[in-house]
C-alpha atoms as a PDB file:
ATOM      1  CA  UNK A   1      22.894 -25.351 -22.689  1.00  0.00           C
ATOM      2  CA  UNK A   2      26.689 -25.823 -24.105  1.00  0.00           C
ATOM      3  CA  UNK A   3      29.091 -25.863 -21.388  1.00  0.00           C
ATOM      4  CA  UNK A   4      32.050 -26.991 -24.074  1.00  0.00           C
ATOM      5  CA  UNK A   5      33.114 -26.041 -27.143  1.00  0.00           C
ATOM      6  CA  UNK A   6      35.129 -28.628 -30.081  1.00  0.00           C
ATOM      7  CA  UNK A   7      38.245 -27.157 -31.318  1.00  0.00           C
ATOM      8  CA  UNK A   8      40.161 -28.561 -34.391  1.00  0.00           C
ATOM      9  CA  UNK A   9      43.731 -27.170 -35.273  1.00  0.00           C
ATOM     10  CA  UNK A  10      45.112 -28.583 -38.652  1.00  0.00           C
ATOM     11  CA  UNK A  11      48.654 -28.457 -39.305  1.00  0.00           C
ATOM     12  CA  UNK A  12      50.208 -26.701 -41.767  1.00  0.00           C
ATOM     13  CA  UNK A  13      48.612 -28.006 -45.447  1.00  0.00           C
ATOM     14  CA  UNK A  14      51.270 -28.457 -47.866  1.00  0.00           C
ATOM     15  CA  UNK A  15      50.189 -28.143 -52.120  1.00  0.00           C
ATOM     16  CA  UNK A  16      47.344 -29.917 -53.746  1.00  0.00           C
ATOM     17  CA  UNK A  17      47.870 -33.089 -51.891  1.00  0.00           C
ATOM     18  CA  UNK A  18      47.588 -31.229 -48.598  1.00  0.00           C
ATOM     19  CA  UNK A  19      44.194 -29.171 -49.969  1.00  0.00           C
ATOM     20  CA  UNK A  20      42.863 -32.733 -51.037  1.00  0.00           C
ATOM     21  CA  UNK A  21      42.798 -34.274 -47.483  1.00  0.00           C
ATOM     22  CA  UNK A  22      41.467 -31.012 -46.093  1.00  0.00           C
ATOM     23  CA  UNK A  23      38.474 -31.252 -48.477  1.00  0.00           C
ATOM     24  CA  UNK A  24      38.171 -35.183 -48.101  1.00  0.00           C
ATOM     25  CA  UNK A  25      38.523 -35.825 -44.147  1.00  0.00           C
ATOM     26  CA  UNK A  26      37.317 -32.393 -42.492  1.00  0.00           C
ATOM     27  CA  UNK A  27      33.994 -32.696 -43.590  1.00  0.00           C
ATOM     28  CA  UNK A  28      33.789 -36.775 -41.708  1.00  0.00           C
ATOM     29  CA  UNK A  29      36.142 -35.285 -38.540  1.00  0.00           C
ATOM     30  CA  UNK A  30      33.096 -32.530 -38.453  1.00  0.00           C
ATOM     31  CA  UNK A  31      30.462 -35.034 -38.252  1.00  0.00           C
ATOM     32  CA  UNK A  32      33.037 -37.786 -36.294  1.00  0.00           C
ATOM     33  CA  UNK A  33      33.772 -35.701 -33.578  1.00  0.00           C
ATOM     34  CA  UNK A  34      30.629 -33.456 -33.796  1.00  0.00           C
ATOM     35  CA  UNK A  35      33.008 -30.631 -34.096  1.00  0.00           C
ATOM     36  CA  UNK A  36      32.636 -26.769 -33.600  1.00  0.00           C
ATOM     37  CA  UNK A  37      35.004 -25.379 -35.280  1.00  0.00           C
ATOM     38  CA  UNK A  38      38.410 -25.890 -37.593  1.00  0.00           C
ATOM     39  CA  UNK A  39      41.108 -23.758 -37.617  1.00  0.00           C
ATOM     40  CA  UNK A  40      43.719 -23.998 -40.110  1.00  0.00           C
ATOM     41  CA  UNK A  41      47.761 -23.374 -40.683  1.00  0.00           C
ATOM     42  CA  UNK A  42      47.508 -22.654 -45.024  1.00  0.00           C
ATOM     43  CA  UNK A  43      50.531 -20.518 -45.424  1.00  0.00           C
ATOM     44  CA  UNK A  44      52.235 -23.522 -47.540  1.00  0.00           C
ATOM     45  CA  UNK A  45      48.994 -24.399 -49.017  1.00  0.00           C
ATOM     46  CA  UNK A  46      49.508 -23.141 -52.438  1.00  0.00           C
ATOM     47  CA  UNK A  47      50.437 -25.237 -55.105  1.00  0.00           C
ATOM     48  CA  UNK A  48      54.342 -24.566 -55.187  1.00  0.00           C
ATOM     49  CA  UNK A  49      54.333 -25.457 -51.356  1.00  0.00           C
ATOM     50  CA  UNK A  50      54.967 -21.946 -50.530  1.00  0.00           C
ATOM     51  CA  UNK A  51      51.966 -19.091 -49.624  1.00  0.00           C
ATOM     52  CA  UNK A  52      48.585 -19.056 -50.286  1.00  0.00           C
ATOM     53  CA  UNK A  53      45.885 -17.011 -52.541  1.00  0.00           C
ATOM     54  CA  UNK A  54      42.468 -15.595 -52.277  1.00  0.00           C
ATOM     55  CA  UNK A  55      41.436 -18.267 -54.305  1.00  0.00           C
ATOM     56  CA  UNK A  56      42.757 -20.581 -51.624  1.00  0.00           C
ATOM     57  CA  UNK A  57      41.245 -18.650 -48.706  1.00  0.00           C
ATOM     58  CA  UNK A  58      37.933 -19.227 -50.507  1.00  0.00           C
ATOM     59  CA  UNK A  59      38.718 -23.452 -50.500  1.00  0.00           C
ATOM     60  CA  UNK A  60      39.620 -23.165 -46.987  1.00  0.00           C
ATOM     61  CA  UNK A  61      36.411 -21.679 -45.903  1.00  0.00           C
ATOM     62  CA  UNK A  62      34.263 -24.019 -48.215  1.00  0.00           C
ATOM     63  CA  UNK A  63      35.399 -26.649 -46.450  1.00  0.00           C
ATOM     64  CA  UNK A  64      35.333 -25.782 -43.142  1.00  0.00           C
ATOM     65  CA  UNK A  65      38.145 -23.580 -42.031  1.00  0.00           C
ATOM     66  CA  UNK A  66      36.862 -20.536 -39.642  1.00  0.00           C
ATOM     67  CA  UNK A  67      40.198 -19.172 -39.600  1.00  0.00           C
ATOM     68  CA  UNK A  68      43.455 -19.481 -41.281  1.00  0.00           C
ATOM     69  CA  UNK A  69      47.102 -18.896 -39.691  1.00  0.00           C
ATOM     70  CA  UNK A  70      50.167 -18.669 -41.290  1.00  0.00           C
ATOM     71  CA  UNK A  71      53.825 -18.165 -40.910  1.00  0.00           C
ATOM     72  CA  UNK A  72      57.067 -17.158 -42.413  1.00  0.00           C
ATOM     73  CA  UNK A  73      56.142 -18.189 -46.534  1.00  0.00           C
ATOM     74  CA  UNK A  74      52.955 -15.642 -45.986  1.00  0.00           C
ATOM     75  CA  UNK A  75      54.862 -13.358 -48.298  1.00  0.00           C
ATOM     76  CA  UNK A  76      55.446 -15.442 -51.098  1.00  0.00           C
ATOM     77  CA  UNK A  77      52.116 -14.877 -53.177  1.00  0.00           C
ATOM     78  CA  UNK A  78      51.464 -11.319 -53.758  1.00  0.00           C
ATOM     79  CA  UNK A  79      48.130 -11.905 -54.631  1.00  0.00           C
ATOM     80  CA  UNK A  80      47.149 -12.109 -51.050  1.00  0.00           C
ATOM     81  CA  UNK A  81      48.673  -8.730 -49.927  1.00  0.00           C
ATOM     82  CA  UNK A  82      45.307  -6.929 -50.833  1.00  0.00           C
ATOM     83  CA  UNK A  83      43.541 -10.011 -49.129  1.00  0.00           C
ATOM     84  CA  UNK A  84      45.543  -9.509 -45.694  1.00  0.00           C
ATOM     85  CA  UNK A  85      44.351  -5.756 -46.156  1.00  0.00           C
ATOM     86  CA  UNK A  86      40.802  -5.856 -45.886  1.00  0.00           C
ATOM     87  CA  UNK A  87      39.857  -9.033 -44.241  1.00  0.00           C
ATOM     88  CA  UNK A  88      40.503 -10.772 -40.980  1.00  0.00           C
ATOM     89  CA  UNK A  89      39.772 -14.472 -41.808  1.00  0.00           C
ATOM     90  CA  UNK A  90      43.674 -14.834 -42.581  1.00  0.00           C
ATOM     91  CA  UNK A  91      46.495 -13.868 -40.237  1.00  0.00           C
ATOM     92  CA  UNK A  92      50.153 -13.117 -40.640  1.00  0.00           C
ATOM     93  CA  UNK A  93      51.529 -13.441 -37.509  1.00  0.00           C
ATOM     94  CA  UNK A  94      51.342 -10.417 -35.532  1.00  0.00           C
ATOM     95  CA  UNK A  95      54.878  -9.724 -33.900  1.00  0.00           C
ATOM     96  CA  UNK A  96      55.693  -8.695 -37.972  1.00  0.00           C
ATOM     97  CA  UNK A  97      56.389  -4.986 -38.430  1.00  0.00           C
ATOM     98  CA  UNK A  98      53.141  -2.792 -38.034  1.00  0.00           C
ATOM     99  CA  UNK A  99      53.608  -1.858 -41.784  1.00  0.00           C
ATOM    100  CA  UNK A 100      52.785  -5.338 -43.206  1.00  0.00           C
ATOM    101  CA  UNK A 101      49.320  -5.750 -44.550  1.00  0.00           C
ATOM    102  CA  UNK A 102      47.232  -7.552 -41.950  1.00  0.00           C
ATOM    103  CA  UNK A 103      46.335  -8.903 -38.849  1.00  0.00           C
ATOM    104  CA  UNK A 104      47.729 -11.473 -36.302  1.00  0.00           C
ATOM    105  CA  UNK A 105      44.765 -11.828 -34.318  1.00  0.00           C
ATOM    106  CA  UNK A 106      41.000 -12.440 -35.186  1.00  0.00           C
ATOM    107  CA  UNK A 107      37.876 -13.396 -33.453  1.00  0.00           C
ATOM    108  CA  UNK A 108      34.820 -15.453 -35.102  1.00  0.00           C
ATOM    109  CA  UNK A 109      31.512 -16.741 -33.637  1.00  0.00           C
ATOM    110  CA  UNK A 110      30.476 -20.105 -33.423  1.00  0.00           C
ATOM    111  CA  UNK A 111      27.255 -20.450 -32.089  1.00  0.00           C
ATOM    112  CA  UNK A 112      26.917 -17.463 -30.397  1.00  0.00           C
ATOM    113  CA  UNK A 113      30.329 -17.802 -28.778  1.00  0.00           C
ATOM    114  CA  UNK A 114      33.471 -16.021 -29.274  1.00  0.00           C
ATOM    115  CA  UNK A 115      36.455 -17.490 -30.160  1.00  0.00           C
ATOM    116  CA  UNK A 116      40.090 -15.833 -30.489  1.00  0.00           C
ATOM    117  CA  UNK A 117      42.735 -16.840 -32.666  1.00  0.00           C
ATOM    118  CA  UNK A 118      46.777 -15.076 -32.483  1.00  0.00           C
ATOM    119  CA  UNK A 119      49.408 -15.991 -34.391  1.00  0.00           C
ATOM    120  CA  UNK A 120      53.064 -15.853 -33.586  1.00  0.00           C
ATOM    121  CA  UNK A 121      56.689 -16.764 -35.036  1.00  0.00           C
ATOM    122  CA  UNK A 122      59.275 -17.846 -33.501  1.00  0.00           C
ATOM    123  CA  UNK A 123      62.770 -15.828 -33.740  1.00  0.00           C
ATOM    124  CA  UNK A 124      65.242 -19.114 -33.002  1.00  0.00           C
ATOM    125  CA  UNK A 125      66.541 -20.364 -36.284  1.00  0.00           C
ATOM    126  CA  UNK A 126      64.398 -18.305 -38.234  1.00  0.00           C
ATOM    127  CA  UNK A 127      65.612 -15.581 -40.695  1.00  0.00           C
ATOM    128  CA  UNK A 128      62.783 -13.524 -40.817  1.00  0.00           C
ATOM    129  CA  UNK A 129      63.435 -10.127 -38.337  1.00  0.00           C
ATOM    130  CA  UNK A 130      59.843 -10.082 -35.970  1.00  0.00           C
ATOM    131  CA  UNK A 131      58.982  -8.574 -32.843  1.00  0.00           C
ATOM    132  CA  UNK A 132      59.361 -10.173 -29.085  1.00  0.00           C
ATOM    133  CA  UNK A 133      56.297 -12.908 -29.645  1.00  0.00           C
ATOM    134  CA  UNK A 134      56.438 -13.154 -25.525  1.00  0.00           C
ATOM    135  CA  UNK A 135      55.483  -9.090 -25.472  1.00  0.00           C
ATOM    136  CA  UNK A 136      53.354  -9.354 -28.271  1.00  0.00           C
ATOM    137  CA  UNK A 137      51.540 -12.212 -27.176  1.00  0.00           C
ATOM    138  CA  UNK A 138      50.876  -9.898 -23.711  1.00  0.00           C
ATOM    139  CA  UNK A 139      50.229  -6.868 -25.471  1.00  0.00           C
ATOM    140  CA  UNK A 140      47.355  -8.607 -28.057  1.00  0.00           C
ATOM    141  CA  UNK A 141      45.708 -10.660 -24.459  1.00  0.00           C
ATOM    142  CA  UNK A 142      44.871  -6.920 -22.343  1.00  0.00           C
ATOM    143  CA  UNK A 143      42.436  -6.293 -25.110  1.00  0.00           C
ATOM    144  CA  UNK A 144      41.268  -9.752 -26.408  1.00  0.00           C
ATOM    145  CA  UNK A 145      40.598 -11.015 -22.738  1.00  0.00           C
ATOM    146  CA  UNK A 146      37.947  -8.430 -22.789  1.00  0.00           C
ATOM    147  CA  UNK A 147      36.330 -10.261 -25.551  1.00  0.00           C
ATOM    148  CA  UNK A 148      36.699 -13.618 -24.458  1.00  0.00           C
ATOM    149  CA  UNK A 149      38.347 -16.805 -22.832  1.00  0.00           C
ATOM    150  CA  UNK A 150      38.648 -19.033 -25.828  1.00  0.00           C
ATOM    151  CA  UNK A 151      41.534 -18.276 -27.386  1.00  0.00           C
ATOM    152  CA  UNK A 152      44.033 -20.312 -29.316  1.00  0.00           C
ATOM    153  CA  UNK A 153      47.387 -19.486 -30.307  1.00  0.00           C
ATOM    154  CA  UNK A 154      49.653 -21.098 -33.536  1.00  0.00           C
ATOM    155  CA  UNK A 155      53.181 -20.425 -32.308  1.00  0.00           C
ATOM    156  CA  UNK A 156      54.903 -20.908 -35.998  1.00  0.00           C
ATOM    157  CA  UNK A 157      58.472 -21.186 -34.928  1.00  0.00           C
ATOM    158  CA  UNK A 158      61.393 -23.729 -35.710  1.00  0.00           C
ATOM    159  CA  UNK A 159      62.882 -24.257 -31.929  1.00  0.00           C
ATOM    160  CA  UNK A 160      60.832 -26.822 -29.847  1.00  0.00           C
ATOM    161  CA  UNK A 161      62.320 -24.480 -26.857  1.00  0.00           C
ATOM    162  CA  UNK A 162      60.947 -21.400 -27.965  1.00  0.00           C
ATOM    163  CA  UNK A 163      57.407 -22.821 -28.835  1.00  0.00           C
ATOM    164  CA  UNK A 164      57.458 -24.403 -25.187  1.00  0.00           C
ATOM    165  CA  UNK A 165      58.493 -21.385 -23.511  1.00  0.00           C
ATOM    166  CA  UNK A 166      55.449 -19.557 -25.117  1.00  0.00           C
ATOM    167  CA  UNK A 167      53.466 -22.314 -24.319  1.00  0.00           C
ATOM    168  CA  UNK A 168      54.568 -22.170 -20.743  1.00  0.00           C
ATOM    169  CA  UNK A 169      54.473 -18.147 -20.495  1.00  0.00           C
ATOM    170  CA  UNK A 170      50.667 -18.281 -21.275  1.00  0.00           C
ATOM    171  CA  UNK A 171      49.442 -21.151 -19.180  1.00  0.00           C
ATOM    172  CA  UNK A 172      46.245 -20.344 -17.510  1.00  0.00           C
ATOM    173  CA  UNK A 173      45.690 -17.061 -20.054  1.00  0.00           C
ATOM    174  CA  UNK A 174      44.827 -18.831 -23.222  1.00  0.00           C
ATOM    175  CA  UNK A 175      43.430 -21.905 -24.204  1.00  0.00           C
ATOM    176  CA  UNK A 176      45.829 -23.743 -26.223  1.00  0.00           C
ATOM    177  CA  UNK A 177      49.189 -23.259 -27.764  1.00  0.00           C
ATOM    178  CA  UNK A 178      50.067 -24.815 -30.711  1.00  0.00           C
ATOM    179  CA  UNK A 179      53.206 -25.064 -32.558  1.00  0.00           C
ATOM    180  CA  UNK A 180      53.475 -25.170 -36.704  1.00  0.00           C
ATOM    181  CA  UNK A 181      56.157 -24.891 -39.206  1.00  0.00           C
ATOM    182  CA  UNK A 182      58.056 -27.833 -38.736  1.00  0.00           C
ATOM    183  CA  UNK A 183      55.496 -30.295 -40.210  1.00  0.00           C
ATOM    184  CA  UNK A 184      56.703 -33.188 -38.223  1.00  0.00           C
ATOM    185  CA  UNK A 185      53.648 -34.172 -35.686  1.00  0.00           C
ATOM    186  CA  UNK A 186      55.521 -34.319 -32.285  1.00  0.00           C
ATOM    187  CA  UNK A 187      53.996 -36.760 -29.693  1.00  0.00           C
ATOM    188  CA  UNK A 188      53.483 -34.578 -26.424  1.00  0.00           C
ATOM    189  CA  UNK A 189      50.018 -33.555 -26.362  1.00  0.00           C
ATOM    190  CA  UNK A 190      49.447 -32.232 -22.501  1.00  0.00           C
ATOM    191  CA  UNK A 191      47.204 -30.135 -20.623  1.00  0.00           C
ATOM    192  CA  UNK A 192      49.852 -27.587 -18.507  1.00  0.00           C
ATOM    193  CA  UNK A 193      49.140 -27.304 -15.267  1.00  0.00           C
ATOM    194  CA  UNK A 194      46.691 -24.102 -15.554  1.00  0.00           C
ATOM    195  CA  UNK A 195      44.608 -25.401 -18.055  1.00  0.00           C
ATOM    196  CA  UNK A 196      46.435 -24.659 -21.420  1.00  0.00           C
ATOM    197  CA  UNK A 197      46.418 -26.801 -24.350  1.00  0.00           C
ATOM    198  CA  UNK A 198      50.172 -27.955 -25.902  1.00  0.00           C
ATOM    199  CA  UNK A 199      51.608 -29.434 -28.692  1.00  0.00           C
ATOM    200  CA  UNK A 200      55.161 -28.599 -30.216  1.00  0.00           C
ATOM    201  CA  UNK A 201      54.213 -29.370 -33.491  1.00  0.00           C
ATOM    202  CA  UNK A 202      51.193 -29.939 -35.680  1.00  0.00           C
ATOM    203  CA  UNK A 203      52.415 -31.525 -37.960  1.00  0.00           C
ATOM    204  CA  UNK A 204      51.528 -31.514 -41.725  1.00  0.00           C
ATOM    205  CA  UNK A 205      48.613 -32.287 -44.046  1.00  0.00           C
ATOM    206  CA  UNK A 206      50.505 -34.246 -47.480  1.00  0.00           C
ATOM    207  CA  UNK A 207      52.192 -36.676 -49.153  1.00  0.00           C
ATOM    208  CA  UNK A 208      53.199 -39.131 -46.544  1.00  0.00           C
ATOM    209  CA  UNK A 209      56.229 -40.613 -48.511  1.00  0.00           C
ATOM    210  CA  UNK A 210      57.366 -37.124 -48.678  1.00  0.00           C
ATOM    211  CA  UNK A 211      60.159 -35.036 -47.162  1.00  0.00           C
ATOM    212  CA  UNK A 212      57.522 -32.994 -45.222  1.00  0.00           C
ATOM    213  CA  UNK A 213      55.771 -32.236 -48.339  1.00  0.00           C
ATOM    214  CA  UNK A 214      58.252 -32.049 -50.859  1.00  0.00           C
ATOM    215  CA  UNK A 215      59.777 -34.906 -53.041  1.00  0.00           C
ATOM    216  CA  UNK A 216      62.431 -36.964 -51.403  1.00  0.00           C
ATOM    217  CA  UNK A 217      64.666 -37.054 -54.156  1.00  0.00           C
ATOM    218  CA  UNK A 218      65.376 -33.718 -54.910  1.00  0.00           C
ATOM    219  CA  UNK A 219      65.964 -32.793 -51.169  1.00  0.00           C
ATOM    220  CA  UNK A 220      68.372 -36.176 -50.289  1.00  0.00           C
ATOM    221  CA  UNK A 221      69.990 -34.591 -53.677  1.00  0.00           C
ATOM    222  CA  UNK A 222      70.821 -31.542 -51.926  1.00  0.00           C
ATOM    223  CA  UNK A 223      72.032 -33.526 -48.936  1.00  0.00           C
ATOM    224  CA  UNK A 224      74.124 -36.020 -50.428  1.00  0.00           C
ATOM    225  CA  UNK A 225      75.730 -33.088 -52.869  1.00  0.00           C
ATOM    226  CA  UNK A 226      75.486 -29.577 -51.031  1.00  0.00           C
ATOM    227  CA  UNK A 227      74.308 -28.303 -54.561  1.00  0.00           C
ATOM    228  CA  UNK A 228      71.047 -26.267 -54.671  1.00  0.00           C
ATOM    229  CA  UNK A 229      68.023 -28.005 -56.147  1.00  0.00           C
ATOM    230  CA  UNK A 230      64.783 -27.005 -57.271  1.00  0.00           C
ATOM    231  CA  UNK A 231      62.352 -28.469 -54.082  1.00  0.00           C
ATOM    232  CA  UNK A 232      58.978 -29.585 -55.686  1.00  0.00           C
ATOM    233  CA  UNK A 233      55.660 -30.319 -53.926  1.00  0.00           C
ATOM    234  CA  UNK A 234      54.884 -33.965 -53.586  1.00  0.00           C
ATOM    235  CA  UNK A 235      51.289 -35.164 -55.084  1.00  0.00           C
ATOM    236  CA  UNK A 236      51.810 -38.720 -55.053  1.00  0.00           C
ATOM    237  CA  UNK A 237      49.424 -40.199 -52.220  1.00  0.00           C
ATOM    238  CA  UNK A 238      49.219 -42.167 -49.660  1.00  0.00           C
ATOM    239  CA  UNK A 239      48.657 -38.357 -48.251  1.00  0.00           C
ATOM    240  CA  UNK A 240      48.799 -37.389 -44.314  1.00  0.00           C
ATOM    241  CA  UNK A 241      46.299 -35.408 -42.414  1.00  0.00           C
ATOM    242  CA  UNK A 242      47.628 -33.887 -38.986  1.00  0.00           C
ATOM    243  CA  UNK A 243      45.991 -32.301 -36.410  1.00  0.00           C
ATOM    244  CA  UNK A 244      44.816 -31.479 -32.651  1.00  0.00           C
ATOM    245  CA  UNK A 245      41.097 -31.890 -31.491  1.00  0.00           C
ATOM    246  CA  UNK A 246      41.113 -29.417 -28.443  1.00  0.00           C
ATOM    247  CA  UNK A 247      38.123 -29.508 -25.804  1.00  0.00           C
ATOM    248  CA  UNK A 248      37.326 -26.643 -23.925  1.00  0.00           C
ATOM    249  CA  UNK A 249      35.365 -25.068 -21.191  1.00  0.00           C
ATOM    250  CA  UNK A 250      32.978 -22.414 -22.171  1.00  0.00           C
ATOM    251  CA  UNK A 251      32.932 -20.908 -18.526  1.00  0.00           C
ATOM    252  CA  UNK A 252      36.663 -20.977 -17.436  1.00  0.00           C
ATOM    253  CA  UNK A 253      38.160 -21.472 -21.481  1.00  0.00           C
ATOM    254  CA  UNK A 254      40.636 -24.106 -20.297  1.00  0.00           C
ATOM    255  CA  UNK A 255      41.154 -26.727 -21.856  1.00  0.00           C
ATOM    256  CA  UNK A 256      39.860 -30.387 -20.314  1.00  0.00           C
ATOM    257  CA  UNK A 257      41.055 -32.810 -23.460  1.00  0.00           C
ATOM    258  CA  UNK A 258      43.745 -32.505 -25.857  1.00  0.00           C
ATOM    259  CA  UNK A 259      43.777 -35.430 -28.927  1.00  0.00           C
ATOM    260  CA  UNK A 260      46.118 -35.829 -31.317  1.00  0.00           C
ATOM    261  CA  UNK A 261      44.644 -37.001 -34.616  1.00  0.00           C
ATOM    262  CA  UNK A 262      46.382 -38.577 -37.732  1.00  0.00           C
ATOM    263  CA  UNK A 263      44.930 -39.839 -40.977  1.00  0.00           C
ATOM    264  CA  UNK A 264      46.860 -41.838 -43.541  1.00  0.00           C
ATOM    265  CA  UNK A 265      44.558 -42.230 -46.883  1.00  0.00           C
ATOM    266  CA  UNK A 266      46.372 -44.264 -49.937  1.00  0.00           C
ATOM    267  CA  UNK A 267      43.535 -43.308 -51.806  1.00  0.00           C
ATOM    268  CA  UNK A 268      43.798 -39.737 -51.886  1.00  0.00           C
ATOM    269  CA  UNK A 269      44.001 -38.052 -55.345  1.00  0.00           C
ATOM    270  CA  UNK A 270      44.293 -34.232 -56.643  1.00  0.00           C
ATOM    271  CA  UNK A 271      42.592 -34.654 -59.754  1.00  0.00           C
ATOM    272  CA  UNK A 272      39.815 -32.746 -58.034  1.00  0.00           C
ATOM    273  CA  UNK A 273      42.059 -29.766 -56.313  1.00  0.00           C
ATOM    274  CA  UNK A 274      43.208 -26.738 -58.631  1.00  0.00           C
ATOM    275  CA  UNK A 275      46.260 -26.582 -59.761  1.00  0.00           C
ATOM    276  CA  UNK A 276      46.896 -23.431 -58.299  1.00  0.00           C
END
C-alpha cells in the first residue's frame, strides 16, 4: 500500500526555451525519481515571456503537468480568459477580485489520492491590487481540509519576507509552500518545524546565460541608460531547469524530504517548441 506520495514543483517556465526543458527533462525526472505528480508555475510560459494560452495549457499537460499556477502576467494573453472560465487545471491566484475569470485553488487525483493546489500573490513590491493572501489562504483551507491533507501552495510574490511569513503562517496546515516569481532558485530548502515544505524561490526554467529569461543586453541597456527597452525572451541554450521534489506523507500530509533540483543542458534547442 502507498504510504507517500512524489511531488514535483517547477519554477516558473520562461518562452520556448523554458517549454523545451519542460518537454525534454520531465519526462527522465518522472522515471528518475519515480515521480507522482508535476506541478507547474506557466504564467511566463508563452513565447513573449509574458502569459500563457490554451494552446500552452495543452503542452503542459502532454508533458506531464497536473496542474498549472500562475501569477501577476496571467492577464497578458486574452486568449486564456475563456480558458480560466470553464476549467480548473489553471489557476490565477485566488486573493484576485472575485470578478476575474477563474480559480485559485484546484484538486486532482493521482492514484486514487487527492491532492490540493492554491495559489497566492504577494502584495510587497507588487503593483497588482489583491486580497489579504494570509485570510485568503485561511478562508480557501476550512473547506479544502475537508477534502484532503496534501496540499501545496505557490506563494507568487516578490518579498522573500512576505513568502516566509506565509510559509510560516501555514506550518503544520499544508504541505509545502513554495515561492515563484522571482526566477532566481534560492538555496533554503527546509522542512518547518510542523511538517511544511519551504522554499523562497523556485527558480526558473530558461536560458541560463539569461537575465532570468530575457536577453542580457537589452536589460543591462536599460540599467546602464535609464531608457526603456524592448525586453526579449532569451532562446539561446545552455537552458536551466528549476525545481523542488517534495516527499510527503499520505496519512499525516507533511512533508518528510524536501530536494532542490537543477538541470543545466547546453544542448537544449527550440526548433521543436511552437513559436507561440
Amino acid at each position: 500500500m502507498q504510504d507517500k506520495i512524489k511531488i514535483l514543483f517547477v519554477g516558473d517556465v520562461v518562452g520556448q526555451l523554458g517549454r523545451a526543458m519542460f518537454q525534454k527533462h520531465i519526462p527522465l525526472l518522472k522515471r528518475q525519481y519515480k515521480l507522482d505528480s508535476v506541478i507547474v508555475n506557466g504564467e511566463n510560459s508563452h513565447s513573449s515571456g509574458r502569459g500563457i494560452t490554451p494552446k500552452i495549457v495543452k503542452f503542459f499537460r502532454q508533458n506531464g503537468a497536473d496542474a498549472i499556477t500562475t501569477g501577476n502576467h496571467i492577464w497578458a494573453r486574452k486568449e486564456i480568459y475563456s480558458y480560466l472560465a470553464e476549467h480548473n487545471d489553471v489557476l490565477r491566484p485566488a486573493n484576485f477580485p472575485s470578478t476575474c475569470p477563474g480559480v485559485g485553488v484546484t484538486t486532482f487525483k493521482v492514484n486514487d489520492i487527492v491532492i490540493g493546489v492554491i495559489n497566492l500573490q504577494g502584495r510587497i513590491f507588487m503593483k497588482e491590487f489583491v486580497e489579504d493572501p494570509f485570510k485568503t489562504a485561511e478562508s480557501i483551507l476550512t473547506y479544502l481540509k475537508s477534502k484532503t491533507n496534501i496540499i501545496l501552495v505557490d506563494m507568487h510574490a516578490e518579498a522573500t519576507s512576505e513568502k516566509i511569513g506565509i510559509a510560516y503562517y501555514l506550518d503544520g496546515k499544508v504541505s509545502a509552500v513554495v515561492g515563484t516569481h522571482t526566477h532566481v532558485q534560492t538555496a533554503d530548502e527546509r522542512i518547518l518545524p510542523h511538517g511544511t515544505a519551504f522554499i523562497s524561490d523556485l527558480g526558473f526554467c530558461g536560458a541560463y546565460n539569461s537575465m532570468i529569461g530575457m536577453r542580457k543586453e537589452t536589460v543591462l541597456q536599460t540599467f546602464l541608460t535609464q531608457m526603456p527597452s524592448k525586453f526579449e525572451v532569451d532562446i539561446n541554450p545552455p537552458g536551466i531547469l528549476c525545481a523542488v521534489l517534495i516527499e510527503i506523507n499520505l496519512k499525516t500530509g507533511k512533508t518528510t524530504d524536501i530536494e532542490r533540483i537543477q538541470i543545466i543542458d547546453d544542448e537544449i534547442s527550440v526548433e521543436s517548441i511552437d513559436s507561440e
